[in-house]
Protein backbone atom coordinates (compact mmCIF):
# COMPACT_ATOMS: atom_id res chain seq x y z
CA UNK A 1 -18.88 -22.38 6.93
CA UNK A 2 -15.97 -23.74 9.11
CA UNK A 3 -14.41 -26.99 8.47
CA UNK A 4 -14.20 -29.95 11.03
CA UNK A 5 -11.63 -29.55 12.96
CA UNK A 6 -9.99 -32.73 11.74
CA UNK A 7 -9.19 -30.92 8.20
CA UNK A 8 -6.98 -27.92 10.19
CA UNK A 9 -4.48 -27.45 11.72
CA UNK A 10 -2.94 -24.31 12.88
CA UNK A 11 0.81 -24.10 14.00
CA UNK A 12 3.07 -20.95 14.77
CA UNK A 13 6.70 -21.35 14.37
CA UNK A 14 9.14 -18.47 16.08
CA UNK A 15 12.52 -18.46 14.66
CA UNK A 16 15.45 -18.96 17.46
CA UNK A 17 12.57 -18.88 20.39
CA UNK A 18 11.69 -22.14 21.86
CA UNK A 19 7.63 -22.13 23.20
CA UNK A 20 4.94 -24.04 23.68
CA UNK A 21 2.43 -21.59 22.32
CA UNK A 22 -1.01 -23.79 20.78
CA UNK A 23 -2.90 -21.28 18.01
CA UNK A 24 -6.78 -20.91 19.25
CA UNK A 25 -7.90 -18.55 16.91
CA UNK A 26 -6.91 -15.99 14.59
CA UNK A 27 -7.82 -13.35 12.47
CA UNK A 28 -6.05 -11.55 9.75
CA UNK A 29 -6.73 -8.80 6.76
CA UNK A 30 -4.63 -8.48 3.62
CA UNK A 31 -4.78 -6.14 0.77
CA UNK A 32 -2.93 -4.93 -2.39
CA UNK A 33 -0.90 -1.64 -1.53
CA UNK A 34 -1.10 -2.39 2.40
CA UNK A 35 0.69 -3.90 4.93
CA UNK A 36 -0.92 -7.16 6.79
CA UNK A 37 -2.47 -7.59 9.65
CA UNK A 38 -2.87 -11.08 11.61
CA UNK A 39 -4.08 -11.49 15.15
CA UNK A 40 -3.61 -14.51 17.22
CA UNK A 41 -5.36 -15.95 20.52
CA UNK A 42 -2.91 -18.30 21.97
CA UNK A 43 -2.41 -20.86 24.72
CA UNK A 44 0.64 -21.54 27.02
CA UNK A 45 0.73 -23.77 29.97
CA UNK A 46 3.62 -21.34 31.27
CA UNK A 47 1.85 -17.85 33.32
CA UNK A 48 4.89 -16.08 33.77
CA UNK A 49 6.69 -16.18 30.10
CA UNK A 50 8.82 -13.36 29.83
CA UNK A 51 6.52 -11.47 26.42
CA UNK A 52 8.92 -8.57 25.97
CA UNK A 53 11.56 -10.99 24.30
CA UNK A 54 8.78 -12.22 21.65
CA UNK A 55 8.59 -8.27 20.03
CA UNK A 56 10.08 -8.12 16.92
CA UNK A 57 10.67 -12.08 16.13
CA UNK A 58 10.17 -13.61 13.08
CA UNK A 59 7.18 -15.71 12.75
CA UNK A 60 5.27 -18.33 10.99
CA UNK A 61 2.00 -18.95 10.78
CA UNK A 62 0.97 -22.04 9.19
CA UNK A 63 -2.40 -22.49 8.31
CA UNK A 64 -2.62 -24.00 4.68
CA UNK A 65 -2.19 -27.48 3.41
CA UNK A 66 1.73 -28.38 2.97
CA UNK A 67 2.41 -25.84 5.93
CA UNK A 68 1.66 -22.38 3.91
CA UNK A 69 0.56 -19.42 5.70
CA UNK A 70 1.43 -15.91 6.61
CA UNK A 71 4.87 -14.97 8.01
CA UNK A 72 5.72 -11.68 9.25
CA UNK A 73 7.41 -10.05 12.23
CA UNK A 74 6.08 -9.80 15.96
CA UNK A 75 4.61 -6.35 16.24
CA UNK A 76 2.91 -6.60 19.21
CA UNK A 77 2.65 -9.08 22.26
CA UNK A 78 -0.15 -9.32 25.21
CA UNK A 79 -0.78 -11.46 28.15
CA UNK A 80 -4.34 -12.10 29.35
CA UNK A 81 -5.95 -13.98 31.93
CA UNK A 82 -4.93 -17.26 33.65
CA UNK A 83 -7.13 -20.54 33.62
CA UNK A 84 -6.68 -23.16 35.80
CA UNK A 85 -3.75 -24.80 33.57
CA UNK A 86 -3.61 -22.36 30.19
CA UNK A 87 -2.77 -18.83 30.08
CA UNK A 88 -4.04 -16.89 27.40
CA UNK A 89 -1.75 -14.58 24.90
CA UNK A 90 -2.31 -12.30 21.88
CA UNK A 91 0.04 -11.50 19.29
CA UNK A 92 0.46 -9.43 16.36
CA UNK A 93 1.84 -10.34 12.99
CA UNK A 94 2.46 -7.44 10.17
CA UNK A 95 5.31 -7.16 7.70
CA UNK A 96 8.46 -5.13 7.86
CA UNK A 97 7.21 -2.62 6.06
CA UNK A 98 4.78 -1.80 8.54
CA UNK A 99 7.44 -1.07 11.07
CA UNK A 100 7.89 2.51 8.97
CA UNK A 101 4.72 4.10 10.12
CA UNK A 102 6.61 4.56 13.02
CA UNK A 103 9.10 7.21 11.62
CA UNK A 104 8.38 10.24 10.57
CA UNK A 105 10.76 12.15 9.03
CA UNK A 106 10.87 16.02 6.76
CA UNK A 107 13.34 15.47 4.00
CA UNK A 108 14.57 16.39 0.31
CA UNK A 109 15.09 13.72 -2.74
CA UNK A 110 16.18 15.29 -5.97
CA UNK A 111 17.14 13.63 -9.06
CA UNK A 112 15.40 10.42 -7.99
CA UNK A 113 12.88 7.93 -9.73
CA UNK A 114 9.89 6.76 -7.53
CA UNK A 115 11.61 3.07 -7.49
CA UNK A 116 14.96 4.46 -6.54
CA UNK A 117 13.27 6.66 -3.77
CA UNK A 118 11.27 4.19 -2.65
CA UNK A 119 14.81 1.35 -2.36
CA UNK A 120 16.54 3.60 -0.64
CA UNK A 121 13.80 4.33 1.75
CA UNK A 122 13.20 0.63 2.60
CA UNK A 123 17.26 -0.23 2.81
CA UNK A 124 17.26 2.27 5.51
CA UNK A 125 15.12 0.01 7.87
CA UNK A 126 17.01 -3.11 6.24
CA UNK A 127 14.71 -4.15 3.91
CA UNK A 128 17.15 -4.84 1.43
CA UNK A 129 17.57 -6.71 -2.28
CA UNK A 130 16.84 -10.18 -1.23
CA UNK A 131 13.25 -9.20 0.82
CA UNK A 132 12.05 -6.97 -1.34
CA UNK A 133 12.17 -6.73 -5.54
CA UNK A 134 10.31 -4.36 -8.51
CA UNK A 135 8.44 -5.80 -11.50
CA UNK A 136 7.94 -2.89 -13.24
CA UNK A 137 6.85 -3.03 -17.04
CA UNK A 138 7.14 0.78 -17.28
CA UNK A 139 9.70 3.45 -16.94
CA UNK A 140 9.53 6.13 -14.17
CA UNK A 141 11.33 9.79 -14.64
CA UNK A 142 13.36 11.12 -12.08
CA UNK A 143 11.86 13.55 -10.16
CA UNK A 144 13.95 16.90 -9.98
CA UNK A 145 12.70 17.37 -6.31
CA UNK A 146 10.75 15.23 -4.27
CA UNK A 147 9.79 16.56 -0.45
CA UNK A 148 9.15 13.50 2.28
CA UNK A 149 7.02 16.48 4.42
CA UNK A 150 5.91 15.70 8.59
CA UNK A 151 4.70 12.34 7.32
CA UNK A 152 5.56 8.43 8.42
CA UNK A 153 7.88 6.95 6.06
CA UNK A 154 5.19 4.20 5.37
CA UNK A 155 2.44 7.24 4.00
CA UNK A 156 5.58 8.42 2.30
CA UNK A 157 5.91 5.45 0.06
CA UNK A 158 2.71 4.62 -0.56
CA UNK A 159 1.52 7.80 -1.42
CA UNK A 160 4.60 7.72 -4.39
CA UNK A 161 2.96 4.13 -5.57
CA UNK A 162 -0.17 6.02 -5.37
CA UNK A 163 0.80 8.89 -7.27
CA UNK A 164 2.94 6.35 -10.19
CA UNK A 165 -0.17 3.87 -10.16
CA UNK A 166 2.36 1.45 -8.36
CA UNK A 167 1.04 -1.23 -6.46
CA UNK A 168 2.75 -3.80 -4.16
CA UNK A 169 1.99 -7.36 -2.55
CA UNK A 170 3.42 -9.56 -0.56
CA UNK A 171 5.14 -13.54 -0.96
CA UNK A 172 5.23 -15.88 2.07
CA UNK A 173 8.20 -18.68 2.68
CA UNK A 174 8.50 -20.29 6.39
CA UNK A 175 11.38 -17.91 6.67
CA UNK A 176 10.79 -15.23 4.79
CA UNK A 177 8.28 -12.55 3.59
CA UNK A 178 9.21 -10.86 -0.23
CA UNK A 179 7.61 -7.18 -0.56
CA UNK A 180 6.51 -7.22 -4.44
CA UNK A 181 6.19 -3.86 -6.34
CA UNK A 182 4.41 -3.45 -9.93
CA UNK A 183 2.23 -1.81 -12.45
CA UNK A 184 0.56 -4.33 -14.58
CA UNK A 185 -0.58 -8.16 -14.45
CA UNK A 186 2.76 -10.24 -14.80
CA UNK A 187 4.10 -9.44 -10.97
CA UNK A 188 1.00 -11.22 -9.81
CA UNK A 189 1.11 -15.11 -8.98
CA UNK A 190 -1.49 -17.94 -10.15
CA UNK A 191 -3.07 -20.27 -7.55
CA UNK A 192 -4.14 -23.36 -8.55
CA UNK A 193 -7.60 -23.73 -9.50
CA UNK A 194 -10.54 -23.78 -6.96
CA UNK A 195 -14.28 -25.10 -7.73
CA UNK A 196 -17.12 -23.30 -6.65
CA UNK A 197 -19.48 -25.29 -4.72
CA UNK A 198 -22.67 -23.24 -3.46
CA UNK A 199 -22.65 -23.46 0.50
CA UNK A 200 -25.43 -25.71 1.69
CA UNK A 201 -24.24 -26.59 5.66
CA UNK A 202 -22.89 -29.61 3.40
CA UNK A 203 -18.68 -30.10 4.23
CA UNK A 204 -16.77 -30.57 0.81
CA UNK A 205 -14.08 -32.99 0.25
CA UNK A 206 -11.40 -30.08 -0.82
CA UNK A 207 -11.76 -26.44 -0.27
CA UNK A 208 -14.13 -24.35 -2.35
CA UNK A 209 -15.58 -21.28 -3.07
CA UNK A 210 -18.57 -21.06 -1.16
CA UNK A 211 -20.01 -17.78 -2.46
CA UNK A 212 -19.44 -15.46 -5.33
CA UNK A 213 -21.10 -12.51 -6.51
CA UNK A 214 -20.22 -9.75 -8.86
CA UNK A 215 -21.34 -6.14 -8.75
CA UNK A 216 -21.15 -3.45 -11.63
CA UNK A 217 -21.14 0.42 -10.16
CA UNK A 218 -21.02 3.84 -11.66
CA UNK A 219 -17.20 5.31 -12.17
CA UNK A 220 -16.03 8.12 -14.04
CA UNK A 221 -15.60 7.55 -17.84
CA UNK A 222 -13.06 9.93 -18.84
CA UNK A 223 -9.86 11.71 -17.20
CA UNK A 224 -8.48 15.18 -18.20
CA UNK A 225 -5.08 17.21 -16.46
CA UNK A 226 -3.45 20.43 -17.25
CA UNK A 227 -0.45 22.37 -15.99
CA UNK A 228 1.55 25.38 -16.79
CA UNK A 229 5.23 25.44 -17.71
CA UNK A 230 6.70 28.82 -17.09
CA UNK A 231 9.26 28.14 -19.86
CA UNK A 232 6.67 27.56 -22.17
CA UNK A 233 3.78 30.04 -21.21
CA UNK A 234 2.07 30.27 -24.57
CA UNK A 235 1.73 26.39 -24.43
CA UNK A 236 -1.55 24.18 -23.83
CA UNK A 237 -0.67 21.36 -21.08
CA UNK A 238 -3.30 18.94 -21.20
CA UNK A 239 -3.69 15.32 -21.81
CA UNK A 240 -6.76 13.22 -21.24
CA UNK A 241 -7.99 9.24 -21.52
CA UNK A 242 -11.70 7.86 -21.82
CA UNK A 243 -13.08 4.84 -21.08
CA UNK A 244 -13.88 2.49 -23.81
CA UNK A 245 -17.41 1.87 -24.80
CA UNK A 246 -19.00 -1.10 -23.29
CA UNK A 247 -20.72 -3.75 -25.44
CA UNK A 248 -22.96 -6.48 -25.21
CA UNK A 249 -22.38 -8.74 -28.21
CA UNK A 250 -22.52 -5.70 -31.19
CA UNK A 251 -24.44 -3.75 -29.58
CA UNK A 252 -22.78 0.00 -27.74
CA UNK A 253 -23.97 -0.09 -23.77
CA UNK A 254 -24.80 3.66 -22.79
CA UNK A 255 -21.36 5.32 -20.93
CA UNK A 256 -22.00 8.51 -19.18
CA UNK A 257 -19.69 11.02 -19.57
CA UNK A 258 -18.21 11.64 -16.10
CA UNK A 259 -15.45 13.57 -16.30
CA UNK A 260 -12.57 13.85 -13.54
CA UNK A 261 -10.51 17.16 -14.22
CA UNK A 262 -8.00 18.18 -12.28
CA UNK A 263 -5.03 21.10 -11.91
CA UNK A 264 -1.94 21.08 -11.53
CA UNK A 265 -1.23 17.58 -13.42
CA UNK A 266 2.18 17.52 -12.39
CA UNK A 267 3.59 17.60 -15.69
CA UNK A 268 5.42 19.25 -17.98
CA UNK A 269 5.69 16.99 -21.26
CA UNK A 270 2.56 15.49 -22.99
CA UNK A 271 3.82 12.14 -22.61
CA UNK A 272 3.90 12.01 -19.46
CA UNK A 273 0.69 13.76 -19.03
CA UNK A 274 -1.19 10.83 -20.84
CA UNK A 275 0.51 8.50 -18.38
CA UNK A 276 -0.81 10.44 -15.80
CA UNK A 277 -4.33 10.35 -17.28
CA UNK A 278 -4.63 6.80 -17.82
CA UNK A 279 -3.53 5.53 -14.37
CA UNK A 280 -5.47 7.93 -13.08
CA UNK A 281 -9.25 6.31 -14.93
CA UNK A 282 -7.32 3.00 -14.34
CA UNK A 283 -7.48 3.70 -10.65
CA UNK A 284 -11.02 4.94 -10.69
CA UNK A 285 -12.19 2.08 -12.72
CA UNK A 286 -10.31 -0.84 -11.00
CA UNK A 287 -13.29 -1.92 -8.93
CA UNK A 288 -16.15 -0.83 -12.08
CA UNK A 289 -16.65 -4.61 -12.25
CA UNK A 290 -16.10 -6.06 -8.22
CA UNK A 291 -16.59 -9.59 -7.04
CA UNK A 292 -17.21 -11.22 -3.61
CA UNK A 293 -16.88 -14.18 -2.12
CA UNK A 294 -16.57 -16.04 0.36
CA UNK A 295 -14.42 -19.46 0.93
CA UNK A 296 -12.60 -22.40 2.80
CA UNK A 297 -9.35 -22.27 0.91
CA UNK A 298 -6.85 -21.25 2.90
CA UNK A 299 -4.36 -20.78 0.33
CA UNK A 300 -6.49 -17.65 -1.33
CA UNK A 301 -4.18 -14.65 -0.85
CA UNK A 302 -4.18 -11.18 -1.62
CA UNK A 303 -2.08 -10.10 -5.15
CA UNK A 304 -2.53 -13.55 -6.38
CA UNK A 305 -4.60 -14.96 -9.45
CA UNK A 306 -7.92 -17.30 -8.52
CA UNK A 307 -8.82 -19.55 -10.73
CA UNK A 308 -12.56 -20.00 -10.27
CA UNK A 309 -13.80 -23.45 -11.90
CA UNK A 310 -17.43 -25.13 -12.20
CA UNK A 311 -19.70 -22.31 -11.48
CA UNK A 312 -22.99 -22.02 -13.44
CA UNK A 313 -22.01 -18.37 -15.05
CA UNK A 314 -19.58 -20.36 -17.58
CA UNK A 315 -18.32 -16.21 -18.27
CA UNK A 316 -17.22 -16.61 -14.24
CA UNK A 317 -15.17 -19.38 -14.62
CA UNK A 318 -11.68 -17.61 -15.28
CA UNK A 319 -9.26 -15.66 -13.36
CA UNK A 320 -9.80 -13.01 -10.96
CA UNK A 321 -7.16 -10.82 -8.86
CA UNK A 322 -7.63 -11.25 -5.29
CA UNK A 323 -7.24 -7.40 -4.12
CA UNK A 324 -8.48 -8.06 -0.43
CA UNK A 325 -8.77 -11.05 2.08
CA UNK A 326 -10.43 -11.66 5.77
CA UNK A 327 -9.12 -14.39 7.26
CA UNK A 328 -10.33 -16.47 9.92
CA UNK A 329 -9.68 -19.51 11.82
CA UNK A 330 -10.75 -21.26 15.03
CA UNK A 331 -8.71 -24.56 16.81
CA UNK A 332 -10.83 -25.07 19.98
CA UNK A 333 -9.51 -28.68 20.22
CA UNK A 334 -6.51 -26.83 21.37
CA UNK A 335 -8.16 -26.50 24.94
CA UNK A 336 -8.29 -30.31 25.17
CA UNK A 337 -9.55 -31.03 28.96
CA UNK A 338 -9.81 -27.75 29.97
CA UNK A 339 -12.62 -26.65 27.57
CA UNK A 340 -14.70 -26.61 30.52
CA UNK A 341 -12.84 -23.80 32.72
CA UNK A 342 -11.01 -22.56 29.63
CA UNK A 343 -12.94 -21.77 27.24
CA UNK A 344 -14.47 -18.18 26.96
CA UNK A 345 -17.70 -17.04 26.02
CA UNK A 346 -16.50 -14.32 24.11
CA UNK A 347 -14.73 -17.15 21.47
CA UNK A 348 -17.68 -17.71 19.82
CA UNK A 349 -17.19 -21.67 21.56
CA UNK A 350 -20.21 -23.00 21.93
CA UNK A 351 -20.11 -26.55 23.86
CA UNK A 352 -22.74 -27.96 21.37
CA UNK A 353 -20.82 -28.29 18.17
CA UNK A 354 -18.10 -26.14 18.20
CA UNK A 355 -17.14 -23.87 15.65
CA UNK A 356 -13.98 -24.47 14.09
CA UNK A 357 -11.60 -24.41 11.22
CA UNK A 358 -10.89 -21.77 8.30
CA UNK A 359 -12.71 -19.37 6.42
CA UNK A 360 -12.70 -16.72 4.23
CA UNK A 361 -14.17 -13.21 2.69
CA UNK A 362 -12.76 -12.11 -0.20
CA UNK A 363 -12.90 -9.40 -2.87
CA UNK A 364 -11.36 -10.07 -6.51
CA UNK A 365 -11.81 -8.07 -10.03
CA UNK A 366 -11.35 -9.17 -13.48
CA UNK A 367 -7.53 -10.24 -14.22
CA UNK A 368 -7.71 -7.93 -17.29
CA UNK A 369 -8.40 -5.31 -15.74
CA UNK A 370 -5.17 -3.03 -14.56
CA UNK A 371 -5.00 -2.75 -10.62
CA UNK A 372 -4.44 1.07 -9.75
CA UNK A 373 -4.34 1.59 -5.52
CA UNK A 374 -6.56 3.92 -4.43
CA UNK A 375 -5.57 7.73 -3.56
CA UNK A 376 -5.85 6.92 0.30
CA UNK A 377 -2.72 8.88 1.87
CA UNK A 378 -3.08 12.63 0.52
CA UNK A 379 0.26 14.82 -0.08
CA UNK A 380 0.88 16.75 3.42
CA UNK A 381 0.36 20.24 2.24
CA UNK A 382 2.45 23.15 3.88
CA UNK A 383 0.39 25.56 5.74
CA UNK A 384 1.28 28.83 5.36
CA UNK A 385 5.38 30.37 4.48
CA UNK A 386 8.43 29.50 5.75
CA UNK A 387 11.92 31.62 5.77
CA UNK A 388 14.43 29.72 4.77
CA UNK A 389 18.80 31.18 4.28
CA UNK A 390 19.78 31.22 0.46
CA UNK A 391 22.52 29.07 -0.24
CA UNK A 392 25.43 28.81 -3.42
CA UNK A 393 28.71 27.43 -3.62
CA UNK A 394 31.66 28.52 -1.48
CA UNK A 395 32.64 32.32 -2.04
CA UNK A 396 29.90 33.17 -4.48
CA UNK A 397 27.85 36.07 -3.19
CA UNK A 398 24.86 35.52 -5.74
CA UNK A 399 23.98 32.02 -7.61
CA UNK A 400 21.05 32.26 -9.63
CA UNK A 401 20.37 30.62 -12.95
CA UNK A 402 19.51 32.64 -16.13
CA UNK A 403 15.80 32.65 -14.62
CA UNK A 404 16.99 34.63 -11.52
CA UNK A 405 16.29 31.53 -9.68
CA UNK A 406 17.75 30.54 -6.35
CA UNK A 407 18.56 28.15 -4.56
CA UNK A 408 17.74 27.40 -0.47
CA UNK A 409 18.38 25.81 3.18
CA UNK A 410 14.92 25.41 4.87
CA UNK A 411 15.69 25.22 8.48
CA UNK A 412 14.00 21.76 8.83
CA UNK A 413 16.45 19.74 5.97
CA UNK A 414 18.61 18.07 8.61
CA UNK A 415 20.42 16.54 5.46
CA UNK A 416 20.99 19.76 3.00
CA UNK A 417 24.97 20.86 3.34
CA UNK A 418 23.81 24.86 2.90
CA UNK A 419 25.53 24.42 -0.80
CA UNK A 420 24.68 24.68 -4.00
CA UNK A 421 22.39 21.26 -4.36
CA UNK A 422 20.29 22.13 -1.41
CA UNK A 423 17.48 22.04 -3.20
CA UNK A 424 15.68 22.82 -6.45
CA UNK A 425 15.68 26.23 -8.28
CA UNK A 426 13.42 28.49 -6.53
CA UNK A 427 11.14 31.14 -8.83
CA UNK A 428 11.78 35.17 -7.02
CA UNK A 429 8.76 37.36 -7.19
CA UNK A 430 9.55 40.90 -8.43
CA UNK A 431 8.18 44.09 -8.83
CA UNK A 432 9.12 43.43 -13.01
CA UNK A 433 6.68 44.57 -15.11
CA UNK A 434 8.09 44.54 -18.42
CA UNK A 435 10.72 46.99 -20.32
CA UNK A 436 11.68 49.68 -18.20
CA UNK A 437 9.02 49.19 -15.81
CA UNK A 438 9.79 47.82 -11.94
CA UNK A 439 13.13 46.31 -11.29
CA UNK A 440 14.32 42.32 -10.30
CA UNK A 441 16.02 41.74 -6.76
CA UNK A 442 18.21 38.66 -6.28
CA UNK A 443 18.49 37.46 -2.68
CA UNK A 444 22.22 37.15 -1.63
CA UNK A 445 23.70 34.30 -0.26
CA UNK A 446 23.30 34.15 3.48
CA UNK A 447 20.36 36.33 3.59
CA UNK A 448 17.21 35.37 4.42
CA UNK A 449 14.03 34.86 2.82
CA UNK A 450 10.38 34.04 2.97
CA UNK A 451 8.96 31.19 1.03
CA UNK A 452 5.72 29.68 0.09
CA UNK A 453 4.24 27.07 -1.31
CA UNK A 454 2.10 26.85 -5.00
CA UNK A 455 -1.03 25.33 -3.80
CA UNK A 456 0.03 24.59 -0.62
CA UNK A 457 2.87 21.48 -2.23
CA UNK A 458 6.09 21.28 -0.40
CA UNK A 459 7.57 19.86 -4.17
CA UNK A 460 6.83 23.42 -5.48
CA UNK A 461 8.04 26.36 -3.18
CA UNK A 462 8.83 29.76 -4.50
CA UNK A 463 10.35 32.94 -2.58
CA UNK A 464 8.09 35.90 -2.22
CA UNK A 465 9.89 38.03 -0.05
């Protein structure tokens, strides 16, 4: 499956560093809606480099015809063991946005679209307008409070995309990597065509796809959400989308009726309850139809259009969006005389032909078919109540709205100003219970008071005592 080694040729550049690192082998995993992940076995005739200075550097690897590849930043460095003339070394290649897994933070948005959130989140570890860039072919409403609760900014954002049906990819230069947000089919790139050839030990003149299958598998058919306005108790909140009925020329294919139902929606308008709906049977039926494959074109990459060409299934031969990639390459020529003491086991080196070159496994589905990332990073819920000191402007003694709703510090907002836009209206439990029946209690400013969560959801508290 490898090509010889005279058709690669695998080079890392580091930007400002000067090395004499030679690329052995790497491996690397991409996927829509998640950060990258390339590891590299390298070579240096110098034992003693100093690796610390490496961390963090931009870098390039180059690993496609006319010098493409994958650049990214230095996330982690290693030094191994010493041969007799080569040391060996290990790096790490990810994106910037990987770097915000390493914050965690508890914080308030309010008045914020998911996009807006989301830029400001990224321009606060400098990941500004020219390295990142939203394709969006819908509109997002602002969210009237949106809690960032004991999680990594990285789960932060992606649960948001998640949540929108938002997904992101990424766009490689020598210098530069471009994080790509979207929600339908235009942000996505088109590679140029690749032929399918079916692997027989036989070495093709260009790269090809070596191996392609497609799988069909059962996935719910029809979505349903409902949710409860208190300003509108008497009215039904629900909104739903089904699956269209497959066909095989005029004839109906049977579609079982699996429904997904689920409460709260998190809505409060029919509108945006049937967006909800429809990203959410999008999502579950991205992968209904799912092909793999597996290649030596090195220029396959992940949020990108293939163009498959000359396979047998004429109904194959179209476009299909790459949604994950496994990368691999191997340069043992790299060793040159010191294969014999160099050279480890472990590689996968044999002396008797080596194995060497690029390869790939991929996974693609239908280009019209809308991408929706998976629900993989839940919403942290709160466990149990907090107290938290009610808040108003200056020299008001109560601020409530014609609700009787407040409004709060929580002890953890490092960024509220204990004013009047600390956070959203909060709902008061009372004793009420109708006309002249039980009595309503509204918590003073400065006092304080015990809060909980609907459901356990940090974007919903409510005072209780």
């Amino acid at each position: 499956m490898f090509n010889p080694a005279n058709e690669s040729h695998f080079n890392l550049s580091i930007k400002g560093i000067k090395h004499d690192f030679k690329v052995l082998a790497f491996t690397g995993d991409e996927a829509i809606s998640q950060p990258y992940s390339f590891t590299l076995e390298l070579v240096s005739e110098y034992p003693d480099l100093d690796i610390e200075t490496f961390l963090h550097q931009p870098a390039f690897l180059a690993f496609a015809a006319g010098g493409k590849g994958v650049h990214g930043l230095i996330h982690s460095i290693a030094q191994s063991e010493a041969g007799k003339r080569l040391t060996r070394y290990r790096i790490t290649l990810a994106p910037h946005l990987a770097y915000l897994a390493h914050r965690t933070n508890q914080r308030i948005f309010q008045h914020l679209s998911v996009p807006q959130i989301i830029a400001q989140v990224l321009q606060e570890h400098g990941i500004l307008g020219d390295t990142h860039r939203f394709q969006l072919g819908s509109t997002y409403p602002e969210r009237d409070y949106c809690t960032q609760y004991d999680e990594t900014d990285l789960h932060f954002i992606q649960r948001l995309c998640e949540e929108e049906g938002i997904h992101y990819h990424f766009e490689h230069t020598v210098d530069s990597h471009v994080l790509v947000f979207g929600d339908d089919q235009t942000g996505f790139p088109k590679l140029a065509p690749t032929s399918f050839q079916q692997g027989n030990g036989m070495v093709a003149d260009e790269p090809v796809i070596k191996r392609f299958a497609l799988r069909f598998e059962t996935r719910p058919s029809r979505v349903t959400r409902r949710d409860y306005d208190f300003e509108k108790p008497h009215l039904l909140l629900e909104a739903a989308h089904k699956a269209e009925q497959p066909v095989e020329g005029d004839q109906p294919l049977p579609l079982p009726d699996l429904e997904d139902y689920d409460y709260p929606g998190r809505f409060i308008d029919r509108k945006r309850g049937k967006q909800l709906a429809q990203r959410s049977l999008e999502r579950h039926r991205s992968d209904y139809r799912l092909a793999e494959g597996e290649s030596d074109q090195p220029l396959l990459i992940s949020g990108h259009f293939l163009a498959l060409t000359n396979h047998s299934r004429a109904d194959w031969n179209d476009l299909w969006l790459l949604t994950e990639i496994h990368h691999e390459g191997k340069q043992p020529q790299v060793l040159e005389e010191s294969i014999t003491s160099d050279v480890k086991p472990e590689d996968g080196f044999t002396r008797g032909g080596l194995p060497q070159g690029y390869r790939n496994r991929f996974k693609a589905i239908p280009w019209d078919v809308f991408y929706r990332p998976a629900l993989n990073h839940k919403k942290p819920k709160v466990l149990g109540n907090q107290t938290a000191v009610v808040t108003g402007p200056e020299g008001e003694e109560i601020y409530c709205d014609q609700y009787g709703r407040i409004k709060v510090q929580f002890h953890w907002d490092r960024h509220g100003q204990v004013n009047d836009k600390t956070s959203c209206w909060l709902r008061v439990s009372s004793s009420w219970a109708g006309d002249r029946y039980g009595g309503v209690a509204i918590p003073r400013v400065g006092m304080e008071v015990l809060v909980s969560f609907l459901e356990g959801d940090p974007d919903q508290p409510l005072v209780t005592g």
